[in-house]
C-alpha atoms as a PDB file:
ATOM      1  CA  UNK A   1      27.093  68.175 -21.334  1.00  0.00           C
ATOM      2  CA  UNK A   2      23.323  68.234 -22.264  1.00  0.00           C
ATOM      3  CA  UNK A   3      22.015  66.015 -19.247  1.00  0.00           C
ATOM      4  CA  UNK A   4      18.452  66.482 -19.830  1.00  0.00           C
ATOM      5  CA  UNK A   5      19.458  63.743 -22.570  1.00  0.00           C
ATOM      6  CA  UNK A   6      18.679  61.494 -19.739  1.00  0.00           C
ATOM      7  CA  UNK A   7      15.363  62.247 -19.811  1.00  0.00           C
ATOM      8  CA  UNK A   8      15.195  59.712 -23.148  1.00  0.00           C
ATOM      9  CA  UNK A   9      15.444  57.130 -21.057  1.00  0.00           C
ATOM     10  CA  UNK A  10      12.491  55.594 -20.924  1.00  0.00           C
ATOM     11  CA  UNK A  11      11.193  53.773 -17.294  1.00  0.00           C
ATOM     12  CA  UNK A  12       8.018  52.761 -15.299  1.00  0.00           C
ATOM     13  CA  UNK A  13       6.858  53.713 -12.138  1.00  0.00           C
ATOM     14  CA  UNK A  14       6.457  51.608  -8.667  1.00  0.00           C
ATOM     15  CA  UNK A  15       5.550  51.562  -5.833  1.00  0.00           C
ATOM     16  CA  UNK A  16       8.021  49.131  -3.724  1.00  0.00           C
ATOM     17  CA  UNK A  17       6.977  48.278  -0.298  1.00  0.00           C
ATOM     18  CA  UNK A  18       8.088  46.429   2.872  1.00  0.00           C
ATOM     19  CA  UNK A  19       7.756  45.485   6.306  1.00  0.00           C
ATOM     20  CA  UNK A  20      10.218  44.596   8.827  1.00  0.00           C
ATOM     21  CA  UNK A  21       8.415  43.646  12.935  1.00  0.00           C
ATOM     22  CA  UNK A  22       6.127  46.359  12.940  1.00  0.00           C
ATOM     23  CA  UNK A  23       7.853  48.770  10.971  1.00  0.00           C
ATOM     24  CA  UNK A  24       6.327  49.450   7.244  1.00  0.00           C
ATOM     25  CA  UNK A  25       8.132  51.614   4.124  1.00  0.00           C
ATOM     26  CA  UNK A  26       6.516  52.270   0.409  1.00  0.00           C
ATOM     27  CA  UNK A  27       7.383  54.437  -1.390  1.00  0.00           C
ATOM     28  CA  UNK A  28       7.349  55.421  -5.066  1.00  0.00           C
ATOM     29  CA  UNK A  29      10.692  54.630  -7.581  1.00  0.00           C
ATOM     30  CA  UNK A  30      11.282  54.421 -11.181  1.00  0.00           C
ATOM     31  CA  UNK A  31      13.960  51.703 -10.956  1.00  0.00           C
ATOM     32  CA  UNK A  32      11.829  48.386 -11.329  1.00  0.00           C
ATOM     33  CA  UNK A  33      13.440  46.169 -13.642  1.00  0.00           C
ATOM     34  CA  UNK A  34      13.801  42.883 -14.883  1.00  0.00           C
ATOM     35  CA  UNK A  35      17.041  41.200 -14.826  1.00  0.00           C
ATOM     36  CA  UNK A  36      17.190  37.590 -15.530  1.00  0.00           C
ATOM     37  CA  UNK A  37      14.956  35.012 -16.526  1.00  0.00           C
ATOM     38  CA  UNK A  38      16.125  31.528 -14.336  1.00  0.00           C
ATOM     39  CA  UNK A  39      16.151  32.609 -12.101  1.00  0.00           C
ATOM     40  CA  UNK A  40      13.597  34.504 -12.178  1.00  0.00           C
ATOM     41  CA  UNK A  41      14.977  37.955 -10.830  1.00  0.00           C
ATOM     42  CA  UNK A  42      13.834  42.243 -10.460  1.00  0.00           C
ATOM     43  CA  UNK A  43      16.013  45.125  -9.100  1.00  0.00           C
ATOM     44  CA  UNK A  44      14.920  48.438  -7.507  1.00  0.00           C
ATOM     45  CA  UNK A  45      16.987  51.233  -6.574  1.00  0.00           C
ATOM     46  CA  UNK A  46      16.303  52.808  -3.341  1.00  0.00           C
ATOM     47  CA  UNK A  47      17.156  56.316  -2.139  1.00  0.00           C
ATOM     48  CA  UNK A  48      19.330  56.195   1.548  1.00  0.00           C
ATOM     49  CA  UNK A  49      17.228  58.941   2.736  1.00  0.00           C
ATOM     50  CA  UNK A  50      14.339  57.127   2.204  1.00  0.00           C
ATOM     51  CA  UNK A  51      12.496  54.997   5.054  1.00  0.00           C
ATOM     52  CA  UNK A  52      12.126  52.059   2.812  1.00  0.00           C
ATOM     53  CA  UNK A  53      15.621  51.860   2.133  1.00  0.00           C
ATOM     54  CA  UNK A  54      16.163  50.447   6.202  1.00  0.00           C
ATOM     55  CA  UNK A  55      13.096  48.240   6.160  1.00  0.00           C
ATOM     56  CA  UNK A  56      13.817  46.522   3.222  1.00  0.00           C
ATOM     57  CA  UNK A  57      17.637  46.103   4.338  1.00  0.00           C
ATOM     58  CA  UNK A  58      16.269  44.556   7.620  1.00  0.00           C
ATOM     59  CA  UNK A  59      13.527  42.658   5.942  1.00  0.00           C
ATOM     60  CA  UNK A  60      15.088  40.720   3.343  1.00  0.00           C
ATOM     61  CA  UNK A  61      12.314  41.287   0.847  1.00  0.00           C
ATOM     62  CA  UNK A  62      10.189  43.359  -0.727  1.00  0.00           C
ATOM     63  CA  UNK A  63       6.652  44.027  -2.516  1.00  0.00           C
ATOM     64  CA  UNK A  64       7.094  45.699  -6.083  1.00  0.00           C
ATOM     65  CA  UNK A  65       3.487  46.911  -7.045  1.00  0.00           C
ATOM     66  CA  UNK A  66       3.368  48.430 -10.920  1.00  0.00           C
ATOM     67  CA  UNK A  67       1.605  51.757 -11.044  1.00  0.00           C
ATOM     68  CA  UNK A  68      -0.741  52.589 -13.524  1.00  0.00           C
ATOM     69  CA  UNK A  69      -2.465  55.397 -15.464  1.00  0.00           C
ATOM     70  CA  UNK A  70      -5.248  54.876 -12.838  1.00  0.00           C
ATOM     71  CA  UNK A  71      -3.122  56.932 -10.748  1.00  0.00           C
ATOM     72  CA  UNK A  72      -3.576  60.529  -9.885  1.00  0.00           C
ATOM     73  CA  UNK A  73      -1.295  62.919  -8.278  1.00  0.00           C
ATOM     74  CA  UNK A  74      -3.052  62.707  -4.651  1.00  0.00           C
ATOM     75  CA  UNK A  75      -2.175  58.931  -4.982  1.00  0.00           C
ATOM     76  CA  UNK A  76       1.773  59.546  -5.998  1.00  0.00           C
ATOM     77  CA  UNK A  77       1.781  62.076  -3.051  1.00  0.00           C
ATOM     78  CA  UNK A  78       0.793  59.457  -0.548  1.00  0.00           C
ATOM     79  CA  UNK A  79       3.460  57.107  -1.868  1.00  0.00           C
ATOM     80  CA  UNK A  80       6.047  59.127  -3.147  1.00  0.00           C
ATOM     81  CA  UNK A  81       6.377  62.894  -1.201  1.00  0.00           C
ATOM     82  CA  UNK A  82       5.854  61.765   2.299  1.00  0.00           C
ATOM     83  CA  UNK A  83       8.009  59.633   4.627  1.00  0.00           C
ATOM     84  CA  UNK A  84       7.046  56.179   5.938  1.00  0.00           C
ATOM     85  CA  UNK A  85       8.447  57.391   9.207  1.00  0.00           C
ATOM     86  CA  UNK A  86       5.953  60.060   9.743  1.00  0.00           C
ATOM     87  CA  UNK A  87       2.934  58.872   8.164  1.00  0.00           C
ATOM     88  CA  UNK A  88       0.942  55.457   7.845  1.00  0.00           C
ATOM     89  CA  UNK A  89       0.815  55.305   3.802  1.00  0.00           C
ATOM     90  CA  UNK A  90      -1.598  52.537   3.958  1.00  0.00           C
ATOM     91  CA  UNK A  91      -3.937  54.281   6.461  1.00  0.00           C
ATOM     92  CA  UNK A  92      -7.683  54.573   4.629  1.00  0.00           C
ATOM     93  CA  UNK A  93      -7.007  52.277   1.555  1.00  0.00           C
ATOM     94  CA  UNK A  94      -7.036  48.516   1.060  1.00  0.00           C
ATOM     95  CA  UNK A  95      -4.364  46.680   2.065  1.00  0.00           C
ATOM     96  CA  UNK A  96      -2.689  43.525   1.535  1.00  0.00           C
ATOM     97  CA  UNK A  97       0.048  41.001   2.057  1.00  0.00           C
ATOM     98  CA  UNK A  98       2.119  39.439  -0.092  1.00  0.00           C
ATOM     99  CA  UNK A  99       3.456  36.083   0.828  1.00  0.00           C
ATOM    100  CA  UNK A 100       6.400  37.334   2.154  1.00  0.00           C
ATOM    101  CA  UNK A 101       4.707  39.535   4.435  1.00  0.00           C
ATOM    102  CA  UNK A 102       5.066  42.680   2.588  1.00  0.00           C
ATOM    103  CA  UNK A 103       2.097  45.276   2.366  1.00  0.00           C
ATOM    104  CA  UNK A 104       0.899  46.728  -0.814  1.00  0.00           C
ATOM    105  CA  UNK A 105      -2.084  48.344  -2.282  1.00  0.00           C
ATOM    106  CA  UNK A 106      -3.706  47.169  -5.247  1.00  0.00           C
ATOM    107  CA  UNK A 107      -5.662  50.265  -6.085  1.00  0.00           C
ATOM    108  CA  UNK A 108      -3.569  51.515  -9.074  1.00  0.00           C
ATOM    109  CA  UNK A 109      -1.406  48.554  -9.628  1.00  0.00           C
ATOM    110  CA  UNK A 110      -2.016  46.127 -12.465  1.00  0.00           C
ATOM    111  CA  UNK A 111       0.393  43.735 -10.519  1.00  0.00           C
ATOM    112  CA  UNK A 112       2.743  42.813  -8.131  1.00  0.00           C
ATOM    113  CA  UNK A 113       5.464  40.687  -7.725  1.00  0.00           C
ATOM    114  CA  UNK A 114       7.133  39.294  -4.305  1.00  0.00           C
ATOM    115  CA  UNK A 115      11.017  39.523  -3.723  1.00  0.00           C
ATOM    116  CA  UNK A 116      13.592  37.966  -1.579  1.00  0.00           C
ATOM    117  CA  UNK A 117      16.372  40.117  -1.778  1.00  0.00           C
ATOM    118  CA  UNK A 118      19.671  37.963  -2.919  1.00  0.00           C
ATOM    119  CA  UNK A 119      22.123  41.013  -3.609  1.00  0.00           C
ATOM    120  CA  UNK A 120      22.624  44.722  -2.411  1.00  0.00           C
ATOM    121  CA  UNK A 121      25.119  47.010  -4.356  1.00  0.00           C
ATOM    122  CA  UNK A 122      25.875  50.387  -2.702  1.00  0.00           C
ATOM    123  CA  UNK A 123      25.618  53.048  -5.614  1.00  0.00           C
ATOM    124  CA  UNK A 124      26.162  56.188  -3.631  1.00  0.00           C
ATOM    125  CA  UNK A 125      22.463  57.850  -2.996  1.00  0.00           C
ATOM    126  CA  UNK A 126      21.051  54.566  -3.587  1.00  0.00           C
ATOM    127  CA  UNK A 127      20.992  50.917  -2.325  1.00  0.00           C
ATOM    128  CA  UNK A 128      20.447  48.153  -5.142  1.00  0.00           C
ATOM    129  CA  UNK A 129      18.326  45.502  -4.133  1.00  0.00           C
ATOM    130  CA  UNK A 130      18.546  42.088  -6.141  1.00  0.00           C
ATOM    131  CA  UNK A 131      15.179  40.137  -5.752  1.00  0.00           C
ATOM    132  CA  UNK A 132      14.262  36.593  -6.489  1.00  0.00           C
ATOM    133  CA  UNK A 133      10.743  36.588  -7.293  1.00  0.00           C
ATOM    134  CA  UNK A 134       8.996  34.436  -4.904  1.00  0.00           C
ATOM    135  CA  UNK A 135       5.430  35.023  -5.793  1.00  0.00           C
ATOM    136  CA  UNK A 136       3.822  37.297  -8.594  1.00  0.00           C
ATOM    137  CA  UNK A 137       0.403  38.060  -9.556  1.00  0.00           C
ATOM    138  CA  UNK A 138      -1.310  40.035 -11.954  1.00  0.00           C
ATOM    139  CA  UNK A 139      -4.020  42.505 -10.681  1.00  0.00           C
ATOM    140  CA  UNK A 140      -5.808  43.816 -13.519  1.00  0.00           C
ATOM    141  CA  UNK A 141      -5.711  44.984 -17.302  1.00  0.00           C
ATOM    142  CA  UNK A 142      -4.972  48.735 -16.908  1.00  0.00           C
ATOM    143  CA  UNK A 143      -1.876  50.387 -19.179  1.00  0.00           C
ATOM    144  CA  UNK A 144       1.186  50.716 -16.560  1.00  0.00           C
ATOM    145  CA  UNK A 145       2.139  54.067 -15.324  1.00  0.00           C
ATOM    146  CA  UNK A 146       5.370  55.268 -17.465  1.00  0.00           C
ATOM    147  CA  UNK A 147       7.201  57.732 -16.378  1.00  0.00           C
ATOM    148  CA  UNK A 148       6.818  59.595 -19.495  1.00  0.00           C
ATOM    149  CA  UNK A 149       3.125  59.772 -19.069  1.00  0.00           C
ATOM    150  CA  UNK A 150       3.937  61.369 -15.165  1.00  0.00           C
ATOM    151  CA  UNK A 151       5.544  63.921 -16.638  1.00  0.00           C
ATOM    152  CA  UNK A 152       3.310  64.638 -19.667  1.00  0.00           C
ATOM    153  CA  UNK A 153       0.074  63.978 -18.535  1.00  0.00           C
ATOM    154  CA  UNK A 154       0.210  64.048 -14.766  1.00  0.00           C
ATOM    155  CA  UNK A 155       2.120  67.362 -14.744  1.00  0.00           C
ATOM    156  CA  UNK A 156       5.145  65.728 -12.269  1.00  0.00           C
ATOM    157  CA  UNK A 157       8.211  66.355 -11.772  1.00  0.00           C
ATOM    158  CA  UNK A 158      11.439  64.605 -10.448  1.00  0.00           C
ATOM    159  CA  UNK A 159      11.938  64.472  -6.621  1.00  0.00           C
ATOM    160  CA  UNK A 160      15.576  64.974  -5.414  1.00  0.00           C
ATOM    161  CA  UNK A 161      15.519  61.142  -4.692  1.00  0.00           C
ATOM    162  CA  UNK A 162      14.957  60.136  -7.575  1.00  0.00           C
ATOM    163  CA  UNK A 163      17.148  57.972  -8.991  1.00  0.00           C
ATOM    164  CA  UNK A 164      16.723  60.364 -12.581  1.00  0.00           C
ATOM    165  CA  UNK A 165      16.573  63.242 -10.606  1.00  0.00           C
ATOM    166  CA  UNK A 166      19.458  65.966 -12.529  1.00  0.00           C
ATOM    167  CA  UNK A 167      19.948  69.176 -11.229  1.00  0.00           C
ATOM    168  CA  UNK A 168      19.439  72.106 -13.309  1.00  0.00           C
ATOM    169  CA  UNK A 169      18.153  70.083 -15.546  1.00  0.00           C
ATOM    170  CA  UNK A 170      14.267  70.268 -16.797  1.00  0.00           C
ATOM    171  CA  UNK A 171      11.711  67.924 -17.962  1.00  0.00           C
ATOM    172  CA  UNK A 172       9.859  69.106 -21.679  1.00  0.00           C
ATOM    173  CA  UNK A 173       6.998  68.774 -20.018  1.00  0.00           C
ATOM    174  CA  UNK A 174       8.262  71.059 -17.172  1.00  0.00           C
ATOM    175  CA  UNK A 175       9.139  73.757 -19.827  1.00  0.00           C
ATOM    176  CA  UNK A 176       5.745  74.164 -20.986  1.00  0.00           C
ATOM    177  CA  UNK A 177       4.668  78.095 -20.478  1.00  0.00           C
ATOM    178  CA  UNK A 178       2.349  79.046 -17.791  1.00  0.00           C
ATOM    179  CA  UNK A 179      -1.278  80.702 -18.331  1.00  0.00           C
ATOM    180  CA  UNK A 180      -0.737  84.251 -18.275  1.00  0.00           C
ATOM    181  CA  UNK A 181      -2.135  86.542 -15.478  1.00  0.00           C
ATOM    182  CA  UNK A 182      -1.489  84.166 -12.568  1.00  0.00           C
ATOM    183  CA  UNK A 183       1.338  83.883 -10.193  1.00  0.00           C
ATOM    184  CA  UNK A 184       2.789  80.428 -10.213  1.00  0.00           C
ATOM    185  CA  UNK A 185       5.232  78.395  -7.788  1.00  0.00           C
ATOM    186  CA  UNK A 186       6.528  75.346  -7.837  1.00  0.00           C
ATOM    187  CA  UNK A 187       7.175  72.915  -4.632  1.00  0.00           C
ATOM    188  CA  UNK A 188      11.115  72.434  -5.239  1.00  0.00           C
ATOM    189  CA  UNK A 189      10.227  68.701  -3.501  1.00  0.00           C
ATOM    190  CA  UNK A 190       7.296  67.478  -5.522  1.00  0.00           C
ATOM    191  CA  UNK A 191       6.718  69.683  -7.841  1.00  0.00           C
ATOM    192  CA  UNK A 192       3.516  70.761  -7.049  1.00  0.00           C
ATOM    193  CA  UNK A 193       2.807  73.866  -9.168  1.00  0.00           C
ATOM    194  CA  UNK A 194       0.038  76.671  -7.310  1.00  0.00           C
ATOM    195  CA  UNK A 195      -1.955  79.241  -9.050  1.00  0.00           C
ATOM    196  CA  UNK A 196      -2.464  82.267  -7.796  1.00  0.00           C
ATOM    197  CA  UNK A 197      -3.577  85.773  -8.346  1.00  0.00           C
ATOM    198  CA  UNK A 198      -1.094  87.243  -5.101  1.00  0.00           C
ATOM    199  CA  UNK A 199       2.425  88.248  -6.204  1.00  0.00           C
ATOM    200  CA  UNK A 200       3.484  85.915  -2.803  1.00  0.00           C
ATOM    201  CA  UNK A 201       2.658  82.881  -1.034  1.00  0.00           C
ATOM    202  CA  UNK A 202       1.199  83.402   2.497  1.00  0.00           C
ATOM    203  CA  UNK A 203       3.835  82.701   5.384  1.00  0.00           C
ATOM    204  CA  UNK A 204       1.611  80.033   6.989  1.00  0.00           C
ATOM    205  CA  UNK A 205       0.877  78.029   3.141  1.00  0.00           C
ATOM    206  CA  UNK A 206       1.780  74.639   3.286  1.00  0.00           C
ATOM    207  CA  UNK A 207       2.011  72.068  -0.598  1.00  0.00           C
ATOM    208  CA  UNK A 208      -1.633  69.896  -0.525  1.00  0.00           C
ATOM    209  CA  UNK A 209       0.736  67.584  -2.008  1.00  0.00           C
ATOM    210  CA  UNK A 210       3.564  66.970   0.612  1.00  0.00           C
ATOM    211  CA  UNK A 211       3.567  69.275   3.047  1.00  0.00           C
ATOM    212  CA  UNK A 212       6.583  71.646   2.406  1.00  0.00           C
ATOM    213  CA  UNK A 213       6.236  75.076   3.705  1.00  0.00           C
ATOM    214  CA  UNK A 214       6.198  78.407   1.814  1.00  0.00           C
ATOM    215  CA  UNK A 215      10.151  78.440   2.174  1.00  0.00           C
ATOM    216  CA  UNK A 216      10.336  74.787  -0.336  1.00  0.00           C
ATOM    217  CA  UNK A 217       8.680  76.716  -2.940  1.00  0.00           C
ATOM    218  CA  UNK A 218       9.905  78.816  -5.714  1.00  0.00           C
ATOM    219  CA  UNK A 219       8.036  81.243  -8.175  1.00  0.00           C
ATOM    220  CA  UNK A 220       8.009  80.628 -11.690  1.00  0.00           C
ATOM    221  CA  UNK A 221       6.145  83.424 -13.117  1.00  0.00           C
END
């Protein structure tokens, strides 16, 4: 089986957010979609590792803010390689509320759309959440965020969590040959690629992108 097939597939990516008392998850997904019209319902797939995955099961609802090409990779890192229960995601950007009480921030999003979850589905690694939109709102004219563009133009790659992550199996855009004389390696968790001229990493480097140690990454050249 060739599974980078998958990789036709063709998705957005989101940033889906929520807050539950005083505790807050976001964090990054590529499993926004649109599944009815009346009523007027989304679905996201959520990672059981993740943070969010809890608040949004104890919430009830959630924020689903679409990325867009605005984005760089510092902004994916905040959202998508670092865990709500460890760090304040929010913490030195705008912030704001939907009606439902969810956080989200509209730097990088042209919009974002307010859910009341009706249905969860246990797929395994993931939790489906079924949302009735309860409030939606377009925040500016920018070209969404596909995932296609993350991996051609933004250099990413898939996470583990991912709901498209397939192991052993590569991206194009992750095949593309390195410049010669360097040393690269790769963060196996965000894919952070470093440049170097030393034939190791040193033991105390950490990723700028997530915070994985020397032993999360692996040389590619």
């Amino acid at each position: 089986m060739d599974a980078s097939a998958l990789f036709k597939f063709t998705s957005g990516l989101y940033v889906v957010s929520a807050q539950a008392g005083e505790d807050v998850g976001a964090c990054v997904i590529n499993t926004g979609l649109q599944l009815t019209a009346e009523p007027l319902q989304v679905m996201v797939a959520v990672n059981k590792q993740n943070h969010t995955q809890g608040v949004i099961e104890r919430a009830g609802h959630f924020a689903l803010s679409v990325l867009t090409q605005e984005c760089d990779m510092d902004y994916i890192a905040r959202f998508g390689f670092r865990s709500s229960a460890d760090v304040d995601k929010f913490e030195g950007i705008e912030r704001r509320e939907t009606a439902l009480g969810d956080p989200f921030a509209p730097a990088c999003s042209c919009a974002i759309v307010a859910c009341r979850v009706v249905q969860t589905l246990d797929v395994g690694t993931h939790m489906v959440f079924v949302g009735e939109v309860a409030d939606a709102e377009v925040l500016g004219d920018a070209a969404p965020l596909t995932y296609a563009y993350y991996h051609s133009v933004l250099k990413g790659t898939t996470p583990p969590k991912a709901s498209s992550f397939v192991p052993d199996a590569k991206a194009p855009a992750e095949e593309a040959p390195a410049p010669a004389g360097k040393h690269h390696f790769r963060c196996v968790l965000c894919g952070y690629v470093h440049e170097t001229d030393d034939e190791e990493l040193p033991d105390d480097f950490t990723c700028p992108m997530c915070g994985a140690g020397k032993d999360m990454f692996e040389k590619i050249d």
